[in-house]
C-alpha atoms as a PDB file:
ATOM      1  CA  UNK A   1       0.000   0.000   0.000  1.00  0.00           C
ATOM      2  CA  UNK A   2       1.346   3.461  -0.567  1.00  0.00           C
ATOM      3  CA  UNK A   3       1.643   6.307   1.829  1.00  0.00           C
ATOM      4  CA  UNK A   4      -1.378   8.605   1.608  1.00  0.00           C
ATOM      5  CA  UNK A   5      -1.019  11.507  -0.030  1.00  0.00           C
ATOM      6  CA  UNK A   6      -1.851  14.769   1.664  1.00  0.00           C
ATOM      7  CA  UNK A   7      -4.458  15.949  -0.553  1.00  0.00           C
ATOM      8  CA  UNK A   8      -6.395  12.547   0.392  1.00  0.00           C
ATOM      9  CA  UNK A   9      -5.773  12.836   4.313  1.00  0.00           C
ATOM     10  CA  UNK A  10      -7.372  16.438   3.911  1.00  0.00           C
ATOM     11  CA  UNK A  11     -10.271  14.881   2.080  1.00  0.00           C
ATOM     12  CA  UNK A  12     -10.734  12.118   4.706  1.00  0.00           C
ATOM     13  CA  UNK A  13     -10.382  14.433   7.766  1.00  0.00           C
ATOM     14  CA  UNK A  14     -12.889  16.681   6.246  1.00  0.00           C
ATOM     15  CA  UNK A  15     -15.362  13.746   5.826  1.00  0.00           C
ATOM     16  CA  UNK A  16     -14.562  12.527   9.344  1.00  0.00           C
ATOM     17  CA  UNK A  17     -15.363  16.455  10.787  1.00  0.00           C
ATOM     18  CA  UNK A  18     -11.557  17.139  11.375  1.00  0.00           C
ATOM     19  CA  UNK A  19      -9.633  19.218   9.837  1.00  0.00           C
ATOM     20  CA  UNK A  20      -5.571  19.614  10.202  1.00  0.00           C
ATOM     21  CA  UNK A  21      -6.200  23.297  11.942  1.00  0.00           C
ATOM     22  CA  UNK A  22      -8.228  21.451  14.314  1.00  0.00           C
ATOM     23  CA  UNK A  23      -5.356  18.605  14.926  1.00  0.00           C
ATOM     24  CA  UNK A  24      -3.177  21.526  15.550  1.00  0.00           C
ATOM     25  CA  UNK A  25      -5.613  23.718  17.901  1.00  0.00           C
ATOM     26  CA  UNK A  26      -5.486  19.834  19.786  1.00  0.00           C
ATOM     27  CA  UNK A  27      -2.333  19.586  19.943  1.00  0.00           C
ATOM     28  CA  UNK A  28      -0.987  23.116  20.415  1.00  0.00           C
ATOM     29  CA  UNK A  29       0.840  23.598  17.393  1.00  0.00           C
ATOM     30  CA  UNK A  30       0.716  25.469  14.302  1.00  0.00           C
ATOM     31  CA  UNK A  31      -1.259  23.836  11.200  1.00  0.00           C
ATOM     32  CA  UNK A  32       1.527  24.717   9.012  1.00  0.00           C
ATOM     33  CA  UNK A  33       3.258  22.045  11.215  1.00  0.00           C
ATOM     34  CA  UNK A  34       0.468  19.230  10.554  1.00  0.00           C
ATOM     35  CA  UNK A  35       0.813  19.893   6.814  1.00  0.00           C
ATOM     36  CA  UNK A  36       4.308  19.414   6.870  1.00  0.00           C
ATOM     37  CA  UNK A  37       4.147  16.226   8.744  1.00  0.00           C
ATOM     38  CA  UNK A  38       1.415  15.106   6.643  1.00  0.00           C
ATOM     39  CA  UNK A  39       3.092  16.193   2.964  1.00  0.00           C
ATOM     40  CA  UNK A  40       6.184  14.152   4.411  1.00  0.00           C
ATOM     41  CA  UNK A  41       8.408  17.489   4.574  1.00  0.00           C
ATOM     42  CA  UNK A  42       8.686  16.977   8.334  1.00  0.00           C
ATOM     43  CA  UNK A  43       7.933  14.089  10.394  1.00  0.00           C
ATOM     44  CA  UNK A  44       6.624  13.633  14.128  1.00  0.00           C
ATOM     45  CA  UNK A  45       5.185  10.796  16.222  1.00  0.00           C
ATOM     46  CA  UNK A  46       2.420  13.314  17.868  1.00  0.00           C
ATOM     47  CA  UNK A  47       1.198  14.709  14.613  1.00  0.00           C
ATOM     48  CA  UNK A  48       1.177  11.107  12.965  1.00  0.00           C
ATOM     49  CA  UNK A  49      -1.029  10.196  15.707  1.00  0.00           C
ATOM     50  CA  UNK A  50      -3.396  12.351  16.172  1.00  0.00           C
ATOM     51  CA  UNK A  51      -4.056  12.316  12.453  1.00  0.00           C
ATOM     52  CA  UNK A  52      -4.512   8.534  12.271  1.00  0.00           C
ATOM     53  CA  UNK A  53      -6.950   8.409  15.566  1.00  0.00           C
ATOM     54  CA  UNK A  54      -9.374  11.421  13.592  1.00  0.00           C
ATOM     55  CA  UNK A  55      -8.894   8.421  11.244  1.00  0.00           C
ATOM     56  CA  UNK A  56      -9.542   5.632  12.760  1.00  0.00           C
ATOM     57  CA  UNK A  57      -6.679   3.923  11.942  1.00  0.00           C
ATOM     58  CA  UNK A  58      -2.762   3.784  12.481  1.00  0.00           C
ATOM     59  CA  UNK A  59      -0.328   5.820  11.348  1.00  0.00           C
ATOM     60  CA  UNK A  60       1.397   2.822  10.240  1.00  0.00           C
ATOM     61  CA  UNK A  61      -1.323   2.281   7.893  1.00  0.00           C
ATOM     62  CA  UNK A  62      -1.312   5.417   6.255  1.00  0.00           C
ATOM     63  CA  UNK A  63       2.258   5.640   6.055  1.00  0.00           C
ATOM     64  CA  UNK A  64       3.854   3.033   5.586  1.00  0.00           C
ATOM     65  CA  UNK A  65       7.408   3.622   4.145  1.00  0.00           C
ATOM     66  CA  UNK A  66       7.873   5.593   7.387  1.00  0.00           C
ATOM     67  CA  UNK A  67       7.605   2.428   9.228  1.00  0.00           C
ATOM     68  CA  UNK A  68       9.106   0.073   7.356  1.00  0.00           C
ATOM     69  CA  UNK A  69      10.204  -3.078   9.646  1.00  0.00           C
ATOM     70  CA  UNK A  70      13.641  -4.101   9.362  1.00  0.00           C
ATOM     71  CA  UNK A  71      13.746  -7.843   8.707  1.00  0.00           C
ATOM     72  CA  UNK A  72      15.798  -9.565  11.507  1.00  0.00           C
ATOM     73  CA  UNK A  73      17.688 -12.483   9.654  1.00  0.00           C
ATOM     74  CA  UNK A  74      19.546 -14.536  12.024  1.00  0.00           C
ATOM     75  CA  UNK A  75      21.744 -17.521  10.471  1.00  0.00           C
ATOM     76  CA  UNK A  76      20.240 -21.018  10.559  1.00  0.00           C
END
């Protein structure tokens, strides 16, 4: 699956009565800072967050280059 794009989280949040002025008013922060997180200019934990619970969902699943798991390969 690829990362969603920001024009698409907008869209969603919108639909789900969120917005990412009102993630920042939540969190304390500017909305120029939730854009950045969420156009992938900037990235931080919080922001992710609180984006994917207006979601519903994790930010692992709408982004999930950014959490790419390193395989562990140990030796037989």
């Amino acid at each position: 699956m690829n990362d969603c794009c920001h024009e698409m989280l907008r869209a969603r949040l919108r639909i789900a009565g969120s917005s990412f002025s009102a993630i920042a008013r939540e969190l304390s922060i500017t909305p120029s800072s939730v854009s950045l997180v969420s156009q992938g200019h900037r990235r931080s934990a919080k922001i992710q967050k609180a984006i994917a619970r207006k979601l519903g969902t994790t930010p692992e699943a709408l982004w999930p280059t950014r959490y790419t798991k390193e395989i562990n390969m140990t030796p037989s």
